[in-house]
N, C-alpha and C. Protein backbone atom coordinates (compact mmCIF):
# COMPACT_ATOMS: atom_id res chain seq x y z
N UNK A 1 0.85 -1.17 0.00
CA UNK A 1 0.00 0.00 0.00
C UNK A 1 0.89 1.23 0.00
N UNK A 2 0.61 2.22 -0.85
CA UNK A 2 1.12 3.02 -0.96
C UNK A 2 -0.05 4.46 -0.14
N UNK A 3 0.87 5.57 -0.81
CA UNK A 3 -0.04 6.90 0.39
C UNK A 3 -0.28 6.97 1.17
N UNK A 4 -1.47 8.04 1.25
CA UNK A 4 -2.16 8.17 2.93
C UNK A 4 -2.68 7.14 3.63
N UNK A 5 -2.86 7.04 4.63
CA UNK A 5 -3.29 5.92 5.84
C UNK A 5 -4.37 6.47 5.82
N UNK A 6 -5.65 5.45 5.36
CA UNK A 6 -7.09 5.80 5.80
C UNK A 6 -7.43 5.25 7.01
N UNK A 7 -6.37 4.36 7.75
CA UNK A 7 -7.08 3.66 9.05
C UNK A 7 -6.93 5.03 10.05
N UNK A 8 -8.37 4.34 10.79
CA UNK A 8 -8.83 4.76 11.93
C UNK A 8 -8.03 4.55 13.34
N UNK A 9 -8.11 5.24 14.04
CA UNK A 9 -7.05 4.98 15.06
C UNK A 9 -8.36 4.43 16.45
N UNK A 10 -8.13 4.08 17.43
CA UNK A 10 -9.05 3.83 18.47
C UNK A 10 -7.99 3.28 19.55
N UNK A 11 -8.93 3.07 20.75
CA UNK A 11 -8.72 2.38 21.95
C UNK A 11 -8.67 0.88 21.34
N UNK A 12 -7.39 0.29 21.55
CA UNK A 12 -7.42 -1.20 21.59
C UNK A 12 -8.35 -2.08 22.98
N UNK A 13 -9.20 -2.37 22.53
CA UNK A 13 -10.47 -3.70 23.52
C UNK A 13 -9.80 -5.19 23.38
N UNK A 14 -10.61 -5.61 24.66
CA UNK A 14 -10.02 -6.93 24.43
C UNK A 14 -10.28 -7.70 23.16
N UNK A 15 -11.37 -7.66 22.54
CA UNK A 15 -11.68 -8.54 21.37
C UNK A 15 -10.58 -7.87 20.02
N UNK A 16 -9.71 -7.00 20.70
CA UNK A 16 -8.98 -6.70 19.08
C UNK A 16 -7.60 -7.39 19.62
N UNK A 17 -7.59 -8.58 20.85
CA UNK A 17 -6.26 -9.39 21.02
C UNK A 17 -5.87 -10.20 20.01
N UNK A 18 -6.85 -10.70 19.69
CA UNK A 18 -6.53 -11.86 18.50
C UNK A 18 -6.16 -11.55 17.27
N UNK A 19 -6.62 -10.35 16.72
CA UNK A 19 -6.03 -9.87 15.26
C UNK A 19 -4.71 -9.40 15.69
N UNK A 20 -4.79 -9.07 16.97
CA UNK A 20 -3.21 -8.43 16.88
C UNK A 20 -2.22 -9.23 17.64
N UNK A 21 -2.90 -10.09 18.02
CA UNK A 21 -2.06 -11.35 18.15
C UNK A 21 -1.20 -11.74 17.16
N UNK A 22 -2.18 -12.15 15.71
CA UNK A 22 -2.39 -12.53 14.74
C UNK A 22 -0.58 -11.76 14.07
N UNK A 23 -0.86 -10.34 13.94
CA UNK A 23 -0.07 -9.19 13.52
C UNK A 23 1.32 -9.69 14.49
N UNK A 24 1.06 -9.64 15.69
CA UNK A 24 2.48 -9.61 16.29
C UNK A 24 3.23 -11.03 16.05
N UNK A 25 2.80 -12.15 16.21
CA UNK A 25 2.92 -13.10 15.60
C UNK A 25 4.00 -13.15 14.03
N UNK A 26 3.34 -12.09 12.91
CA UNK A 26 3.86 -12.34 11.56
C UNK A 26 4.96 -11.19 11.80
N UNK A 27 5.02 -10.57 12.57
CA UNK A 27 5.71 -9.31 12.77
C UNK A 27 7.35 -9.42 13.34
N UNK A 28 6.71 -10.29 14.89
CA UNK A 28 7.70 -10.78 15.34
C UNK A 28 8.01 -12.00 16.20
N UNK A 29 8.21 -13.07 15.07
CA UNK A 29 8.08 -14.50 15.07
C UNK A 29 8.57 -14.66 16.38
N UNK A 30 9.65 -14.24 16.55
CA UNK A 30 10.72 -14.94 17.63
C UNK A 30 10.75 -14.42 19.14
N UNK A 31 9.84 -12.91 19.23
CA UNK A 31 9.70 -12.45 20.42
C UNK A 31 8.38 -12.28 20.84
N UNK A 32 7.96 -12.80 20.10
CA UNK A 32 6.09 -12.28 19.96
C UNK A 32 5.24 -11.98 21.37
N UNK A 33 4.68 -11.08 21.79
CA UNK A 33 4.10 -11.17 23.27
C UNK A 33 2.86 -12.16 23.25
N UNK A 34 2.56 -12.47 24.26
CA UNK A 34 2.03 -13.78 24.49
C UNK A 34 0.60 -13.25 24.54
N UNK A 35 -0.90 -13.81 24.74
CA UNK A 35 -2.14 -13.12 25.12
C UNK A 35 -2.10 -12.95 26.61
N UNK A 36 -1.99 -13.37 27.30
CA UNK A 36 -1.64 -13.33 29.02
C UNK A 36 -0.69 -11.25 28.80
N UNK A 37 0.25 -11.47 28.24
CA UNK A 37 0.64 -10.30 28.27
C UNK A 37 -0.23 -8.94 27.36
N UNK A 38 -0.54 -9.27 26.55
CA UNK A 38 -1.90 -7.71 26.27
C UNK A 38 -2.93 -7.98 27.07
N UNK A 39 -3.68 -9.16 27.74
CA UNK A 39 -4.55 -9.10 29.09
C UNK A 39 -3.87 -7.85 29.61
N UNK A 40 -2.92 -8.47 30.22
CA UNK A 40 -2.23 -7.59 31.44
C UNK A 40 -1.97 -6.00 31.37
N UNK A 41 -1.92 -5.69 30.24
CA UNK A 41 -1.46 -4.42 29.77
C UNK A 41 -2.76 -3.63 29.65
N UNK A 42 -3.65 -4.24 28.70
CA UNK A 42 -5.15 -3.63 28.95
C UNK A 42 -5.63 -3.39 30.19
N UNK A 43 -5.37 -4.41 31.14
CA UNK A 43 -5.94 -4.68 32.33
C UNK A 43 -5.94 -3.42 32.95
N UNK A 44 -4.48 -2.42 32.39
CA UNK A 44 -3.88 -1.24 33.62
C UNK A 44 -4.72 -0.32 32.68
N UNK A 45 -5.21 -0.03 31.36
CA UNK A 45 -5.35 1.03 30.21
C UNK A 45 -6.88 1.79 30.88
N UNK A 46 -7.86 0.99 31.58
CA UNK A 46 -9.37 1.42 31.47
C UNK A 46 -8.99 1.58 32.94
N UNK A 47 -10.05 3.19 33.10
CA UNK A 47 -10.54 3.40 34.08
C UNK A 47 -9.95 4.47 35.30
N UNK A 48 -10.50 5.15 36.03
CA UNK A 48 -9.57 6.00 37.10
C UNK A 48 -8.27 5.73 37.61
N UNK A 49 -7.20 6.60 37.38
CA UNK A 49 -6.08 5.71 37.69
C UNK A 49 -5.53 5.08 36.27
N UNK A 50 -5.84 4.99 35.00
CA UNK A 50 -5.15 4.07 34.00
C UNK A 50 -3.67 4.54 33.86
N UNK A 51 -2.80 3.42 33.99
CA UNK A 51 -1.54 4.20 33.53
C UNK A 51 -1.03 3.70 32.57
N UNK A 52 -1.54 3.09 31.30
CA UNK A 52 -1.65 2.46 29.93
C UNK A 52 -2.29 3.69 28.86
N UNK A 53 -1.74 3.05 28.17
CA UNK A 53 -2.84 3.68 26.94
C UNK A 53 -2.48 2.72 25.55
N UNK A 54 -3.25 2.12 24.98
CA UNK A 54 -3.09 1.23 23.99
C UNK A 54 -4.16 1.41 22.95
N UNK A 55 -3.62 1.56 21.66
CA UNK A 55 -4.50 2.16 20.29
C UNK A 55 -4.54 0.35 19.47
N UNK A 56 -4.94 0.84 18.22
CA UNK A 56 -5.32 0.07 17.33
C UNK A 56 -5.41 0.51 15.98
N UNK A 57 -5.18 0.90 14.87
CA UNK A 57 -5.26 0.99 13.82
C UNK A 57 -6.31 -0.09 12.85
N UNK A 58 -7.51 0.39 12.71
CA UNK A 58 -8.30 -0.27 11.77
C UNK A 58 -8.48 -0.02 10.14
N UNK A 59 -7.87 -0.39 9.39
CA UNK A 59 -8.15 -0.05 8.10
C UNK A 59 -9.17 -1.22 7.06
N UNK A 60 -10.75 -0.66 6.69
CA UNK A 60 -11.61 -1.75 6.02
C UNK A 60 -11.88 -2.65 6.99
N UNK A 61 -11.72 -2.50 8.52
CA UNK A 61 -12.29 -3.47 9.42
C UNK A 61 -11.13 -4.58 9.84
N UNK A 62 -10.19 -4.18 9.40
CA UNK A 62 -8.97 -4.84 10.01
C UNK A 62 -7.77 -4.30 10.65
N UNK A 63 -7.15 -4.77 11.59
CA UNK A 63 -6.35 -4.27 12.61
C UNK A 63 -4.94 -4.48 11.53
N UNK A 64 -4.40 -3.14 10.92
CA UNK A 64 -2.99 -3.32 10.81
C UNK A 64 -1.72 -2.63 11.14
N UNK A 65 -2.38 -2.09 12.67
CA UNK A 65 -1.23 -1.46 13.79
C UNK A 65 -2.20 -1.21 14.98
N UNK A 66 -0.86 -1.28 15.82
CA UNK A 66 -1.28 -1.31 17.30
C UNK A 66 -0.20 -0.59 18.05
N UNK A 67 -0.53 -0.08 19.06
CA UNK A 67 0.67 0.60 19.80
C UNK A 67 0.32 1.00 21.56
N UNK A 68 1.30 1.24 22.15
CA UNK A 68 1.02 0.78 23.35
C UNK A 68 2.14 1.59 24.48
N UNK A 69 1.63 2.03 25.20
CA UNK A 69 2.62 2.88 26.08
C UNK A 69 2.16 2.58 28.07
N UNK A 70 3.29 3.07 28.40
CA UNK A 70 3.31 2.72 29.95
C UNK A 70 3.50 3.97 30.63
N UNK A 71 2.63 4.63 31.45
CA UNK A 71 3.12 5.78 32.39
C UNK A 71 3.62 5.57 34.14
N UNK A 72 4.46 6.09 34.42
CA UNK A 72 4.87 5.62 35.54
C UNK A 72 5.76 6.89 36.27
N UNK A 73 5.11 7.71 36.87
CA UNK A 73 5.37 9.05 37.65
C UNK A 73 6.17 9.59 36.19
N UNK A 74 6.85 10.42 36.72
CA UNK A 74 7.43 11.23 35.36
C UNK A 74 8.03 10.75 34.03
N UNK A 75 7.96 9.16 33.77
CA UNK A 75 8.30 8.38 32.59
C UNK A 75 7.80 7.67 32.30
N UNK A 76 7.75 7.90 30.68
CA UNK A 76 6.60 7.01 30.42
C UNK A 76 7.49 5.43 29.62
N UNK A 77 7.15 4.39 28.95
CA UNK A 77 7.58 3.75 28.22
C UNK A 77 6.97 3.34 27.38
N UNK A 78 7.42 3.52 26.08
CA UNK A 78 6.82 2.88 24.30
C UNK A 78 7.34 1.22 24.74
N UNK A 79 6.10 0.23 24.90
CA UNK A 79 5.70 -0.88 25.20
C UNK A 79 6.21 -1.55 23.98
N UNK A 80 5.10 -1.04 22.93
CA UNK A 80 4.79 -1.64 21.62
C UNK A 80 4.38 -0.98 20.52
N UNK A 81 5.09 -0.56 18.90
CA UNK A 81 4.52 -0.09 17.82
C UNK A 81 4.72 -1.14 17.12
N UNK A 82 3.63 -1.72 16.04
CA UNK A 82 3.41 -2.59 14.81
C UNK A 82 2.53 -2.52 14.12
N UNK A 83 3.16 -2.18 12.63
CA UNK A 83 2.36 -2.12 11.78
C UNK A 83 2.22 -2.88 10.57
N UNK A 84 1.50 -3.16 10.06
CA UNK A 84 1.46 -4.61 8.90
C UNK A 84 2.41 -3.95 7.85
N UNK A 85 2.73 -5.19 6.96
CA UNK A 85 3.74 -4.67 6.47
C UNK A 85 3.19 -3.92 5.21
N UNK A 86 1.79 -4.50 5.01
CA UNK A 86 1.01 -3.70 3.66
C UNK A 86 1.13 -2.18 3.72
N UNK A 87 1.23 -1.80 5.04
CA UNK A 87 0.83 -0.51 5.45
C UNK A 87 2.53 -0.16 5.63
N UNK A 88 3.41 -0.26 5.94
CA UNK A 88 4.66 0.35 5.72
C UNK A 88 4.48 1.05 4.85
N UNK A 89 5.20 2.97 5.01
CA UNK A 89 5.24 3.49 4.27
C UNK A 89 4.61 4.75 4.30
N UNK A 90 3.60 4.14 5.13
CA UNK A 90 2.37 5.30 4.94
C UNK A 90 2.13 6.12 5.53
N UNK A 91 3.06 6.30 6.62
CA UNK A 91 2.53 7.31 7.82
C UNK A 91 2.13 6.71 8.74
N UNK A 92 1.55 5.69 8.84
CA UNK A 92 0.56 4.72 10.24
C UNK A 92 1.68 4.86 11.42
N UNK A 93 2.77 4.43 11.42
CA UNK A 93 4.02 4.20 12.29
C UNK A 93 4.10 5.68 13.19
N UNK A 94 3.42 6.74 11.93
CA UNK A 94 4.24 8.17 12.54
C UNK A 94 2.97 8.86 13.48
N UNK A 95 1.83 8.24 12.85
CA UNK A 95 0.47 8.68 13.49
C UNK A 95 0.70 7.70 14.84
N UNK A 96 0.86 6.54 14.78
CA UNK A 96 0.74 5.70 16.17
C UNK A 96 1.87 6.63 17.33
N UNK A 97 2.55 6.67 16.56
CA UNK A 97 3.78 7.16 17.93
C UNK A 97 3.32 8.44 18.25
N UNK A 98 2.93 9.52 17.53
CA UNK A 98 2.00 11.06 18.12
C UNK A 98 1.31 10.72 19.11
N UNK A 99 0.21 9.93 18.67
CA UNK A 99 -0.82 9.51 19.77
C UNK A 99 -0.03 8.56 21.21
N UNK A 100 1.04 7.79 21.14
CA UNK A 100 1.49 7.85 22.38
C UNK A 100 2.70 8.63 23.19
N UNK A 101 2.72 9.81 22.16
CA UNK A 101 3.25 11.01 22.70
C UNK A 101 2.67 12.02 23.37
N UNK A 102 1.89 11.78 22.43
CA UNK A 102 -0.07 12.93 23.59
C UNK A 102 -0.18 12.30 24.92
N UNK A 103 -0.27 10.69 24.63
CA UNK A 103 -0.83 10.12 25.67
C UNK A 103 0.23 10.21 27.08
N UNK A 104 1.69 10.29 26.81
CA UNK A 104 2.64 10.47 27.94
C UNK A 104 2.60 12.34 28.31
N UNK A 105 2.03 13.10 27.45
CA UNK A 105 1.44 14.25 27.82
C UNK A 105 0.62 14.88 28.39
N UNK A 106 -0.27 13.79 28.58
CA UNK A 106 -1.48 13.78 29.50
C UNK A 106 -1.02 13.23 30.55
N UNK A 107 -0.21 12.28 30.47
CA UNK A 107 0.06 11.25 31.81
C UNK A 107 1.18 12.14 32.65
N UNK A 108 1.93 13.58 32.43
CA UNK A 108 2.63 14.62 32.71
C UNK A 108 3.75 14.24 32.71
N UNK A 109 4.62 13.12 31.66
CA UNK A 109 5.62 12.18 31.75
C UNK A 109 6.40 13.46 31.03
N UNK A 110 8.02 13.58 31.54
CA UNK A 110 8.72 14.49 31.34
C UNK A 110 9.53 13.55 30.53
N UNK A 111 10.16 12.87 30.24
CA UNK A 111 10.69 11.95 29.53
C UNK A 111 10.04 10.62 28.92
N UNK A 112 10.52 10.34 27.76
CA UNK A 112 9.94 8.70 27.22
C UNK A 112 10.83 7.62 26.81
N UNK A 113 11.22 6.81 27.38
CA UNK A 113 12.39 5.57 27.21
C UNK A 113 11.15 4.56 26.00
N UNK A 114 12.34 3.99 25.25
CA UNK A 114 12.17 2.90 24.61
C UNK A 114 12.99 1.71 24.17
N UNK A 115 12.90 0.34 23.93
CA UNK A 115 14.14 -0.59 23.39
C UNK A 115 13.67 -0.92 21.95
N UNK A 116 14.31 -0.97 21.18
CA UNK A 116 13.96 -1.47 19.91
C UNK A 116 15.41 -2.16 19.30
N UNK A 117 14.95 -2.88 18.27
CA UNK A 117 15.78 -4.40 18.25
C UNK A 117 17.26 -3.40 17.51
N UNK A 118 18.54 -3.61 17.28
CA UNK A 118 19.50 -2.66 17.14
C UNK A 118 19.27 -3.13 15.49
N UNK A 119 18.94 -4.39 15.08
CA UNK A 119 18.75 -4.73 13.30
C UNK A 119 17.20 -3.98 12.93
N UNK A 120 16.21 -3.21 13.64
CA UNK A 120 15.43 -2.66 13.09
C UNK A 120 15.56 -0.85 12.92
N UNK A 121 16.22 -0.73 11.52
CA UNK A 121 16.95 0.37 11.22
C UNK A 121 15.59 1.50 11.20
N UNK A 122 14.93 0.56 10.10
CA UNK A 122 13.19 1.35 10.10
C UNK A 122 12.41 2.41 11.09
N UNK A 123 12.14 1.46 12.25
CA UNK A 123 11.93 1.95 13.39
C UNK A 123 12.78 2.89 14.21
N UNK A 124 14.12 2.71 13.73
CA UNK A 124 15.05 3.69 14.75
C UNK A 124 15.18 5.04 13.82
N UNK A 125 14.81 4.79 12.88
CA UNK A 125 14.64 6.38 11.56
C UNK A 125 13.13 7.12 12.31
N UNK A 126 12.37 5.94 12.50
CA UNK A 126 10.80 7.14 13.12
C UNK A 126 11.42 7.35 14.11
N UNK A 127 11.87 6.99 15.24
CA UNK A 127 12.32 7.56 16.25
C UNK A 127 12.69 8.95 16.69
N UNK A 128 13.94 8.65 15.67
CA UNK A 128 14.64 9.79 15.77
C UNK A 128 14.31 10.88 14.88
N UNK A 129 13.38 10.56 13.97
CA UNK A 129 12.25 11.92 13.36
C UNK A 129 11.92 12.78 14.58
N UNK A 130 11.30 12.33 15.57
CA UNK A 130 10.32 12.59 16.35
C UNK A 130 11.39 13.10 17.85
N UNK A 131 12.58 12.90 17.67
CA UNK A 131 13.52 13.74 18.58
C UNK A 131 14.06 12.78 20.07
N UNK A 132 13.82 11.37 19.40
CA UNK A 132 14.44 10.37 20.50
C UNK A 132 15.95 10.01 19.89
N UNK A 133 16.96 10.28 21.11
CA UNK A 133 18.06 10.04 21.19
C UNK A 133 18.83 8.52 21.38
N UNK A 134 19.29 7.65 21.29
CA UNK A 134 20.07 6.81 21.47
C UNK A 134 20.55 6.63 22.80
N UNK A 135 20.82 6.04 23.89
CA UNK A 135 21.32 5.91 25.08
C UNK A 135 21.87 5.47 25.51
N UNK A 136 22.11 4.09 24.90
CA UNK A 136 22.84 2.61 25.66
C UNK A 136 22.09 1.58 24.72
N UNK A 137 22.70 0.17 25.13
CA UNK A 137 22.06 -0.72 24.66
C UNK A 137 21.71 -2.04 25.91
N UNK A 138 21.00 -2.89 25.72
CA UNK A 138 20.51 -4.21 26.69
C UNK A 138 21.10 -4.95 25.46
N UNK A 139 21.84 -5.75 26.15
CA UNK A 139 22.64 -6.72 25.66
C UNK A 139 21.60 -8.31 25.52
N UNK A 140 21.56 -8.56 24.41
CA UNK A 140 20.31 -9.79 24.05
C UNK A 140 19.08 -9.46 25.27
N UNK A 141 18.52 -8.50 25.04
CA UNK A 141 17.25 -8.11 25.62
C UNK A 141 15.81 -8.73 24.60
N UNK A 142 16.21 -9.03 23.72
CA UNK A 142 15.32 -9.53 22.46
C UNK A 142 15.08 -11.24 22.35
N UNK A 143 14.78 -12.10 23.30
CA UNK A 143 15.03 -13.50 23.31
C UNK A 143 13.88 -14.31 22.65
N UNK A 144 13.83 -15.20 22.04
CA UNK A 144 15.08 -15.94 22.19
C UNK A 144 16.31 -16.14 21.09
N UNK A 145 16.26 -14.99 20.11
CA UNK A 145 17.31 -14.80 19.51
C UNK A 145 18.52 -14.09 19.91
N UNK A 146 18.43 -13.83 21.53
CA UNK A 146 19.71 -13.04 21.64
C UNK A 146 20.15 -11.36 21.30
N UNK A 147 19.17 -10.48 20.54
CA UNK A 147 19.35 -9.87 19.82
C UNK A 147 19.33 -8.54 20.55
N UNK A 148 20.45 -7.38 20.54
CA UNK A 148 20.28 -6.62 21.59
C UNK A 148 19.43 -5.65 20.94
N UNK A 149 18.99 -4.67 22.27
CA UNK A 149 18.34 -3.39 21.96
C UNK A 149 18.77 -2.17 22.12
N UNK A 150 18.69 -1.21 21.60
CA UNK A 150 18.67 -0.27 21.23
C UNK A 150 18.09 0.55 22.60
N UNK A 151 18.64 1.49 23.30
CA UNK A 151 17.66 2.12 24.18
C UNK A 151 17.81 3.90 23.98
N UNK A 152 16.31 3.80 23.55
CA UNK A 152 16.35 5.63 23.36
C UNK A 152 15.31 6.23 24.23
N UNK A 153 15.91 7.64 24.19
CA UNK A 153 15.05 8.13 25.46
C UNK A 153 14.32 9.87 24.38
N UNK A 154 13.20 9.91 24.64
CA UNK A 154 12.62 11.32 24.13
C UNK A 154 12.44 12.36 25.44
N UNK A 155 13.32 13.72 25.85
CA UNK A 155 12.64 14.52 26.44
C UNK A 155 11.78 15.21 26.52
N UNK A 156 10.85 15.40 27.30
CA UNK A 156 9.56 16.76 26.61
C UNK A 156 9.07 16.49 25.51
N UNK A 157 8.05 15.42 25.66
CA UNK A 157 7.66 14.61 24.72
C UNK A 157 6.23 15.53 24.46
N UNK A 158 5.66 16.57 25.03
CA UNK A 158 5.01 17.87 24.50
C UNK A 158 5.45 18.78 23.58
N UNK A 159 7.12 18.87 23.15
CA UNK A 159 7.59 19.56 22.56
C UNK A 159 7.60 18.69 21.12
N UNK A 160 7.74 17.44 21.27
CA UNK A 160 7.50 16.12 20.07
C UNK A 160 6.82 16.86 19.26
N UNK A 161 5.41 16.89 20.12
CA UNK A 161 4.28 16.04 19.14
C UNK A 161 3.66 18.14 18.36
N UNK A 162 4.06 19.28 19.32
CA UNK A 162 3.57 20.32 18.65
C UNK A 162 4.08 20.61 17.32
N UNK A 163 2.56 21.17 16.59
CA UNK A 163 2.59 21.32 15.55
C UNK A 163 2.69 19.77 14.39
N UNK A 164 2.16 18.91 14.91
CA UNK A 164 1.78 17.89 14.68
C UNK A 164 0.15 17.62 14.23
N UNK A 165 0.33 17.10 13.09
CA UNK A 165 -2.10 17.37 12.87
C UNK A 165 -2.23 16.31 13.62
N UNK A 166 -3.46 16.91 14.70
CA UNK A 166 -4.07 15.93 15.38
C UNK A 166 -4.91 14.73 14.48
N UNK A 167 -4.93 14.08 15.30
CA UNK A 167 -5.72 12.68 14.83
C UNK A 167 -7.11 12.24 15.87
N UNK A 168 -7.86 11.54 15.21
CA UNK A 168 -8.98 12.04 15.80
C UNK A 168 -8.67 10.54 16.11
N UNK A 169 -9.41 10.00 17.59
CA UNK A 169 -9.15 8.93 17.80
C UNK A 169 -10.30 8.11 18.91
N UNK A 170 -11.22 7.18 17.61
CA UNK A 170 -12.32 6.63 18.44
C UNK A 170 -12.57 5.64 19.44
N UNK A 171 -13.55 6.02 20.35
CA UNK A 171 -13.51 5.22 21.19
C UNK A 171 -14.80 3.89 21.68
């Protein structure tokens, strides 16, 4: 797929585990998160107190990105971005990460840490669009291939996302 991203962005529900099961699965064979682990993560996202926030990308009624963040007093953490590979290209990657840049903006997170695999060059180009720095690495943090990560950190992750077009995002 080429161009604009017509998918819809939303709150990831439990019934959208399995497509994106499905996704993380073809995405990432060898580290894939388990369903016990998006339970758990949703579990924190709903309600007074949420310190989650987890989207979904629907395009034609199908899930082909998801993304997922952690707040925790002044830092937040990028959990999870994936997007199908049809949709590479398009912007989806750059819209998912805004929206969990808002969302560590709301959560009053002064900084945003992330790990990403050190062979996914892709992902470390949106990154550092968006003004996340490089930090260190976790040595085979990526199992069970061994594969280290990458650790970047975004400051003033309000300063990210301004002047950024909002995205409207259903719930």
């Amino acid at each position: 797929m080429t161009g604009a991203v017509t998918a819809v962005l939303r709150e990831m529900r439990w019934w959208d585990i399995d497509p994106v099961l499905r996704l993380e699965r073809d995405l990432f064979p060898e580290d894939a998160w388990s369903r016990g682990m998006f339970w758990s993560e949703l579990a924190h996202a709903r309600g007074a107190g949420a310190t989650r926030r987890y989207l979904v990308a629907e395009d034609a009624g199908r899930v082909v990105g998801y993304a997922g963040l952690a707040a925790s007093g002044e830092l937040a953490d990028i959990q999870t971005i994936a997007v199908a590979r049809d949709h590479w290209g398009t912007g989806l990657g750059g819209r998912l990460l805004t929206e969990l840049l808002r969302a560590a903006t709301a959560f009053e997170c002064a900084e945003v840490m992330l790990e990403c695999r050190v062979d996914n060059v892709r992902a470390q180009k949106l990154y550092e669009r968006y003004g996340f720095e490089p930090i260190g690495f976790r040595r085979g943090y990526y199992q069970p291939g061994n594969v280290d990560a990458l650790v970047m950190r975004l400051t003033d992750p309000a300063t990210s996302v301004n002047g950024v077009e909002g995205t409207e995002i259903h719930g």
